[in-house]
Protein backbone atom coordinates (compact mmCIF):
# COMPACT_ATOMS: atom_id res chain seq x y z
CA UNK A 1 0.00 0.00 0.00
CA UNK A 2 1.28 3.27 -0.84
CA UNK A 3 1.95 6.04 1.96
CA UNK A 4 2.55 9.95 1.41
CA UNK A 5 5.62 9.89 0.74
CA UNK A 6 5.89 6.57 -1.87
CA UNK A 7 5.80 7.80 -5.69
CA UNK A 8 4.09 5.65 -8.26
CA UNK A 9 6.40 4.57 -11.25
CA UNK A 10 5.36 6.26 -13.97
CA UNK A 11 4.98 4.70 -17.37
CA UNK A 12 8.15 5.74 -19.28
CA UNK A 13 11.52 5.75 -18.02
CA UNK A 14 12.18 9.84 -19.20
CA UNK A 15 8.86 10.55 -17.46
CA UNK A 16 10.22 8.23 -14.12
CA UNK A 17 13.83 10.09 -14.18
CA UNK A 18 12.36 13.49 -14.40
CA UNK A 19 9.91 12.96 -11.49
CA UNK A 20 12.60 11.93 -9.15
CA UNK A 21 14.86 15.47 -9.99
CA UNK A 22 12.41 17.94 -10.37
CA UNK A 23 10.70 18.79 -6.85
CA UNK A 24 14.32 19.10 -5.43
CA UNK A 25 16.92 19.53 -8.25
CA UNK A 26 18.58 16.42 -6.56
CA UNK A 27 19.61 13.43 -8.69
CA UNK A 28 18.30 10.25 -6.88
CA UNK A 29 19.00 6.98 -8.41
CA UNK A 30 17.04 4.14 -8.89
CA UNK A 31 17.59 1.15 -6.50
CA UNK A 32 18.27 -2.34 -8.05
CA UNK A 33 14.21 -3.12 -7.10
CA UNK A 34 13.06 -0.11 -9.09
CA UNK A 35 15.84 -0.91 -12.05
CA UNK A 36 14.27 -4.57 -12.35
CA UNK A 37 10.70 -3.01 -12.38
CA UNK A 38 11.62 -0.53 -14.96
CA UNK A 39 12.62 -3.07 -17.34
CA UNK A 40 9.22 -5.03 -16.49
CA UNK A 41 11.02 -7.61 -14.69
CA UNK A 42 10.66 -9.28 -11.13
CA UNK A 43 13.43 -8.69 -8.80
CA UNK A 44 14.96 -11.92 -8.53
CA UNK A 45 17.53 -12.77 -5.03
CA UNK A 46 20.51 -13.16 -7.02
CA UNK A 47 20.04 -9.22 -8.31
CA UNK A 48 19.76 -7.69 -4.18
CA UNK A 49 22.03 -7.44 -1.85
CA UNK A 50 22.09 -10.62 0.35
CA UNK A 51 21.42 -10.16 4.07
CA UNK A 52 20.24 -13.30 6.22
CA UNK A 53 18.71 -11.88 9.48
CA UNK A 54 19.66 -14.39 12.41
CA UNK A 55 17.43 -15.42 15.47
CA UNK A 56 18.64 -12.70 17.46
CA UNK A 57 17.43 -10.20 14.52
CA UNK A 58 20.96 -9.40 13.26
CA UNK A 59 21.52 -8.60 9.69
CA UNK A 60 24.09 -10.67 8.41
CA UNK A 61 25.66 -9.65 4.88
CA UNK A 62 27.49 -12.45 2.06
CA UNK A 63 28.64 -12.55 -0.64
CA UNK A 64 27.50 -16.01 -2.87
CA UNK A 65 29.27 -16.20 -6.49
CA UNK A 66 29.50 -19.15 -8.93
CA UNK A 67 28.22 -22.90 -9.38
CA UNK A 68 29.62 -26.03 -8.14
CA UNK A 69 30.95 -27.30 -4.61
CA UNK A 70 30.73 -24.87 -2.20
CA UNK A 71 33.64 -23.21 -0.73
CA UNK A 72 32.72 -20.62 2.36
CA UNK A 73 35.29 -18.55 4.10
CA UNK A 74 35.30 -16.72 7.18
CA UNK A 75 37.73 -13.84 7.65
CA UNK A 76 39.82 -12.41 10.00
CA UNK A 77 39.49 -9.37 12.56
CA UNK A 78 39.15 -6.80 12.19
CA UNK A 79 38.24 -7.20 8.11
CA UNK A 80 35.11 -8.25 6.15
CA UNK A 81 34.14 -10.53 3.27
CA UNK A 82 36.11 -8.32 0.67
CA UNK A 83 39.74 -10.07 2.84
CA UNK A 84 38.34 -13.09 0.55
CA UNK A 85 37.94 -11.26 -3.12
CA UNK A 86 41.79 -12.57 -4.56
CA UNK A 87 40.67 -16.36 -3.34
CA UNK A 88 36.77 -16.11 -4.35
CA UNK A 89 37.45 -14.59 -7.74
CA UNK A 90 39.78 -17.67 -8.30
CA UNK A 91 38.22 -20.12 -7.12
CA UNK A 92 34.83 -19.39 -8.96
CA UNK A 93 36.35 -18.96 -12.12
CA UNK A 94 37.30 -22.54 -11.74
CA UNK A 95 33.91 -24.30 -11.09
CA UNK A 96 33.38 -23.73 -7.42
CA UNK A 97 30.53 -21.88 -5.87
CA UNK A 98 32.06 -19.59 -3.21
CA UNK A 99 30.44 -17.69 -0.33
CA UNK A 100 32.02 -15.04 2.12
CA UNK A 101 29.84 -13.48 4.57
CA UNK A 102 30.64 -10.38 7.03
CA UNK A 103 30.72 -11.29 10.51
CA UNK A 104 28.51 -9.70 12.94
CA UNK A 105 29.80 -6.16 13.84
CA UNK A 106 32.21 -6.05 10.59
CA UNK A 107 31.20 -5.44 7.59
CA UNK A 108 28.37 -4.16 6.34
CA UNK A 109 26.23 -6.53 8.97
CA UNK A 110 24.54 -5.61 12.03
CA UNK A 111 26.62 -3.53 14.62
CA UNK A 112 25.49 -5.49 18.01
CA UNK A 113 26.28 -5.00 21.39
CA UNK A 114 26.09 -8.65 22.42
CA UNK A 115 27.02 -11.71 21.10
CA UNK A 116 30.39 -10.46 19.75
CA UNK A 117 32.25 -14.04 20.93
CA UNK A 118 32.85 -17.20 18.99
CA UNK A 119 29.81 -19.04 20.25
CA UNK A 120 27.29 -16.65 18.44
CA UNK A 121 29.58 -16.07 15.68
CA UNK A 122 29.81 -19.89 15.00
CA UNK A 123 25.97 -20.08 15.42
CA UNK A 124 25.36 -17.26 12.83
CA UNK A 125 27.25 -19.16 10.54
CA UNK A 126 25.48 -22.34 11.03
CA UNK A 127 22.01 -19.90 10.35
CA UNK A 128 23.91 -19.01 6.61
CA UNK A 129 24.90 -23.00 6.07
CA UNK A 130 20.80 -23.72 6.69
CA UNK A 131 19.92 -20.58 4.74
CA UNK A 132 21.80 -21.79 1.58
CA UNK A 133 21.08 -25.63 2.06
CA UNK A 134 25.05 -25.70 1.69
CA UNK A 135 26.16 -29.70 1.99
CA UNK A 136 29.92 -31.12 1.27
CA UNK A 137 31.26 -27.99 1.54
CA UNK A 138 34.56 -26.89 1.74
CA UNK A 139 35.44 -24.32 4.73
CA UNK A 140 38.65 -22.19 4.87
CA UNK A 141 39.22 -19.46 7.55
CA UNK A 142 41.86 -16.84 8.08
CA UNK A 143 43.30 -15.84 11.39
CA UNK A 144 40.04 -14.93 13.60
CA UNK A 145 38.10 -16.75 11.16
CA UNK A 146 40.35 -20.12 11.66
CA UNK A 147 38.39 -20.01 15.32
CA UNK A 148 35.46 -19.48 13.64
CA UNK A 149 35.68 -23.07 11.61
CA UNK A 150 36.50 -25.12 14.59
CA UNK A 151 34.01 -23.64 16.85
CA UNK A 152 31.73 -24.15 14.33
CA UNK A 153 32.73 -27.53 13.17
CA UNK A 154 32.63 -28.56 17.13
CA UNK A 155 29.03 -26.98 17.87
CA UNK A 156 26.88 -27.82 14.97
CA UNK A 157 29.58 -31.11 13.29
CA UNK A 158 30.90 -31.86 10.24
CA UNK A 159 27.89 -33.59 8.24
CA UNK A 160 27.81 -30.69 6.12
CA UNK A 161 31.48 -30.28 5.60
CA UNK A 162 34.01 -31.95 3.16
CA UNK A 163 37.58 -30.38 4.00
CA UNK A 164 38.35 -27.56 5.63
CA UNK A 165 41.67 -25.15 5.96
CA UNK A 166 43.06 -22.82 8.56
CA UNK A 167 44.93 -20.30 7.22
CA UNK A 168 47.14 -17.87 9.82
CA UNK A 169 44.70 -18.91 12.12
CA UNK A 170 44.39 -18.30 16.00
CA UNK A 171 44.04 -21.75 17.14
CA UNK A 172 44.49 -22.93 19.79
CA UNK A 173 44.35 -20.13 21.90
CA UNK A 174 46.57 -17.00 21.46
CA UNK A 175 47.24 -15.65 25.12
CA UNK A 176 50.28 -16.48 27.38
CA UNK A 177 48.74 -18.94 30.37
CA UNK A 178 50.49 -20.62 32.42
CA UNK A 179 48.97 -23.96 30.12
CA UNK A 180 49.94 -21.94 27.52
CA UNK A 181 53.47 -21.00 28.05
CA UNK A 182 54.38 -19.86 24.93
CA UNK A 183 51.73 -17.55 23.89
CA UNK A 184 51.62 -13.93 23.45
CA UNK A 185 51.19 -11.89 27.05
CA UNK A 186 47.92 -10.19 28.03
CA UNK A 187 49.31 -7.43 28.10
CA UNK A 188 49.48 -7.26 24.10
CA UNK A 189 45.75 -7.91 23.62
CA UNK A 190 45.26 -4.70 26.42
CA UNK A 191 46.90 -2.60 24.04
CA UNK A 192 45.23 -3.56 20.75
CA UNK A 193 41.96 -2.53 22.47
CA UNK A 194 43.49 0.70 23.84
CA UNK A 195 43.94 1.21 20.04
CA UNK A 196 40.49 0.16 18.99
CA UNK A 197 38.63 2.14 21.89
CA UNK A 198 41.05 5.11 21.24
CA UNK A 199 42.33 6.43 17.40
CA UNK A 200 41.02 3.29 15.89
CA UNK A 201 41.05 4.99 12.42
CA UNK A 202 44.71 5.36 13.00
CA UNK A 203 45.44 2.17 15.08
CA UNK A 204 44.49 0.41 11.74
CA UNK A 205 46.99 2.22 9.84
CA UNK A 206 49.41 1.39 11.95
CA UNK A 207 48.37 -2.66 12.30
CA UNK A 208 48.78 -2.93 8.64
CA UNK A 209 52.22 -2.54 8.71
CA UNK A 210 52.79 -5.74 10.64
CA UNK A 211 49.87 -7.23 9.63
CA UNK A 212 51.07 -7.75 5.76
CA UNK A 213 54.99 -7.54 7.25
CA UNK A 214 55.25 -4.23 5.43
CA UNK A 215 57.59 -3.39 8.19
CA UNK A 216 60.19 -5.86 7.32
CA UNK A 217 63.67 -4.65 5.59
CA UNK A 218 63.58 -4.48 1.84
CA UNK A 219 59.54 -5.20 2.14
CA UNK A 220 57.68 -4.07 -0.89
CA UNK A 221 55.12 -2.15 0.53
CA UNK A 222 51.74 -1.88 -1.59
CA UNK A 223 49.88 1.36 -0.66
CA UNK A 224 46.61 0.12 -1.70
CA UNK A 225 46.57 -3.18 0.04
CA UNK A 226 47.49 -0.78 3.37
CA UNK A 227 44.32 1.37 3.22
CA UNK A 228 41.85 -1.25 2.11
CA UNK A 229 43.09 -3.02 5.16
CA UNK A 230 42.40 0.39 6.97
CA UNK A 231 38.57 0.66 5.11
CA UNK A 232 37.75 -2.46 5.88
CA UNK A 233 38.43 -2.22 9.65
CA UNK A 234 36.01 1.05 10.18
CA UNK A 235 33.02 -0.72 8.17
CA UNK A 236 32.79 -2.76 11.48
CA UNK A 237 31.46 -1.56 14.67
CA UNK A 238 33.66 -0.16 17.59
CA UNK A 239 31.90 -2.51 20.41
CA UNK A 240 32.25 -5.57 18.34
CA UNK A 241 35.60 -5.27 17.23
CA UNK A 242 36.78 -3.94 20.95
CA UNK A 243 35.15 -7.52 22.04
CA UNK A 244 36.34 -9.53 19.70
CA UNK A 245 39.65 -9.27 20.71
CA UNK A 246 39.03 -11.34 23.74
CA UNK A 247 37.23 -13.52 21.15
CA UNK A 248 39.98 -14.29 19.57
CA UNK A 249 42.77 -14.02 22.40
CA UNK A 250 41.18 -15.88 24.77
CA UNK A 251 39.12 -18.51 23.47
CA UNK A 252 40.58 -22.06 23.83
CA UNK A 253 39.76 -24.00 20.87
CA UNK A 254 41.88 -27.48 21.35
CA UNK A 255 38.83 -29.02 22.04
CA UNK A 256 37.39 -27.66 18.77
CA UNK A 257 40.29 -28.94 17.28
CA UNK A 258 40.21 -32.48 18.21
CA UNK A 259 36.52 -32.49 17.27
CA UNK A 260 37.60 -31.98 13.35
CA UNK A 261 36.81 -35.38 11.72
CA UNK A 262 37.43 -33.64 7.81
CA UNK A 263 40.46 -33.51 5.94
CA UNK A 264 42.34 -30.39 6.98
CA UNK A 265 44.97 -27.93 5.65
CA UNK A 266 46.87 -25.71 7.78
CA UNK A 267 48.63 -23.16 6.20
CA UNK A 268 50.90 -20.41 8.11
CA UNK A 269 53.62 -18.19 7.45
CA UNK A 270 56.47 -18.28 9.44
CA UNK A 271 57.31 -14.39 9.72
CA UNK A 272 54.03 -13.93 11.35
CA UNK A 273 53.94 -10.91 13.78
CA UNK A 274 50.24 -11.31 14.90
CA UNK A 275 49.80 -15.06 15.23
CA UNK A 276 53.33 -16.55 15.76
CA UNK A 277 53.80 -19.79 14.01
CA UNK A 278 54.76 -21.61 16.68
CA UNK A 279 51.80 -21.16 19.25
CA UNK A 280 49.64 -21.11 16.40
CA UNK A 281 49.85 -23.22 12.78
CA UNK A 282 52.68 -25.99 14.54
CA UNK A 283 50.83 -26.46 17.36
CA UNK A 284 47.11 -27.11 15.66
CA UNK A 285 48.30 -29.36 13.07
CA UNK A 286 49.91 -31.51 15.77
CA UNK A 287 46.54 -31.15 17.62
CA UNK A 288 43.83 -31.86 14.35
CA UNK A 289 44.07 -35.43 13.90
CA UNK A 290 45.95 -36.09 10.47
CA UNK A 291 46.20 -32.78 9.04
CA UNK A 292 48.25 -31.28 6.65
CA UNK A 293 50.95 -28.43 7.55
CA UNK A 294 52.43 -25.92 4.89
CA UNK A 295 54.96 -23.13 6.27
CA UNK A 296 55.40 -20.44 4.17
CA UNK A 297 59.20 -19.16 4.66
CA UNK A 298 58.96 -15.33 5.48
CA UNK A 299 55.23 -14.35 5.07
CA UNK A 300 53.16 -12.44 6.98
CA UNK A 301 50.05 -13.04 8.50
CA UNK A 302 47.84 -11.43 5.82
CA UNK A 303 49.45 -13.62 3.36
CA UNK A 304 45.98 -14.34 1.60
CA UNK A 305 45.58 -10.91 0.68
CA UNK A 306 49.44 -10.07 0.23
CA UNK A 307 50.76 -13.11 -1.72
CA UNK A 308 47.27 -14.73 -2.82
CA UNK A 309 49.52 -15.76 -6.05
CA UNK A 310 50.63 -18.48 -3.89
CA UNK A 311 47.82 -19.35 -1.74
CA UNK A 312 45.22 -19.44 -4.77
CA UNK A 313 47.27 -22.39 -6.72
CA UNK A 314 47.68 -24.21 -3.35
CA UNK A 315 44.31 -24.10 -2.15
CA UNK A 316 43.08 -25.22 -5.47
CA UNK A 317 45.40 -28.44 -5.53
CA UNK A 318 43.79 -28.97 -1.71
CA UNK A 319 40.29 -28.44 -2.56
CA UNK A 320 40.41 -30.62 -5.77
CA UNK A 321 42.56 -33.99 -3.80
């Protein structure tokens, strides 16, 4: 039903145009609804903008190119979806159906105060697997989004799941413990969310450095990669990216990892500065039972993004064994 302030289309597109410039001089454009109309066509899902809302009402946002096995990634804090474009771009060009969403409170979904820990975050996953009626798929996550797989993999199990691959990934739990002798000490997780709740804009300027290992002698630094890195980061919500960081500190996952019954790949630089190798990728491949360890000599953490010309090719040879 239309309100006061709803226009009807009018017949002609000249006639539609003009109407929407000429009570306020201001150009508005149509939305992809009104472009589909204007042509005389039904708005179909594949032509919107994909949001799944969750039980607790959260808008979730992903991304869902291509045809063939599905391959769904979860990213890494504090970044989005668009972390994944290098390895979805690939991989769908090549006959798989890939599917990145944005994590509660990053992104372009819902900024919440709650439910900013791996539990829900695993759970809102599981909501996008039932959503898509996604079966034997393949699941790779990226630092933060590494926790993400397990937890998920441990709460909701593996029926739906084929392989799956860890990529600079937090597991199996990031802070210095007295279990955990060799982590990294709280102290260091106190002052990334000094920098989140303070400059954040300029705290992610500064991360990238390290981040992509930018900061390293000789490093060839790419400006662009820097302040997508940087755009990324203030899409997301300042609550949910201050509490992530316990999220991902914090959170113990061995358990998660000895519930993983798929074929795994851990991948891992060995020059990372965020997640050190050796607390990190050595440890979970010793802990997943018969996975698969690559090093990478010298990279960086955000080695997807940074040198996806060698992750791409050695994904693909995982995903297709």
């Amino acid at each position: 039903m239309l309100n006061q302030k709803t226009v009807a289309i009018p017949v002609t597109r000249r006639d539609f145009l003009s109407g929407l410039t000429a009570s306020s001089g201001a150009i508005l454009l149509p939305t992809p609804t009104m472009a589909f109309m204007l042509k005389g066509e039904a708005p179909s899902m594949q032509s919107l903008a994909k949001t799944l809302v969750v039980k607790d009402g959260t808008h979730i946002y992903y991304k869902d190119w291509g045809n063939g096995q599905p391959v769904v990634f979860s990213h890494g804090w504090p970044l989005s979806a668009d972390a994944w474009d290098s390895q979805m771009l690939y991989l769908a060009q090549r006959g798989y159906r890939v599917i990145a969403h944005d994590r509660r409170s990053h992104g372009r979904s819902g900024q919440t105060w709650d439910g900013n820990e791996m539990d829900t975050y695993a759970d809102d996953l599981s909501e996008l697997f039932e959503k898509l009626s996604l079966h034997n798929a393949i699941m790779i996550g990226h630092s933060t989004g590494g926790g993400e797989v397990a937890r998920y993999i441990n709460r909701h199990g593996s029926k739906r799941v084929a392989k799956a691959v860890l990529i600079s990934a937090v597991p199996p739990i990031m802070v210095k413990s007295d279990k955990n002798p060799g982590g990294l000490p709280i102290k260091v997780f106190d002052g990334i969310r000094a920098g989140v709740a303070g400059d954040r804009s300029q705290f992610y300027m500064d991360l990238s450095l390290p981040f992509f290992g930018y900061n390293r002698p000789g490093a060839k630094v790419s400006e662009g990669i820097r302040k997508n890195f940087w755009y990324q980061g203030m899409q997301g919500g300042v609550k949910g990216h201050y509490d992530c960081v316990k999220a991902f500190s914090e959170t113990d996952f061995t358990g998660d990892l000895q519930r993983i019954d798929v074929p795994t790949l851990v991948m891992h630089g060995d020059d990372d500065q965020i997640v050190p190798f050796p607390d990190a990728g050595a440890l979970t491949a010793t802990i997943v039972k018969g996975a698969q360890l690559k090093v990478y000599p010298g990279f960086p953490h955000g080695m997807p993004i940074s040198h996806a010309d060698h992750i791409n090719p050695d994904l693909l040879t995982f995903l297709r064994a």
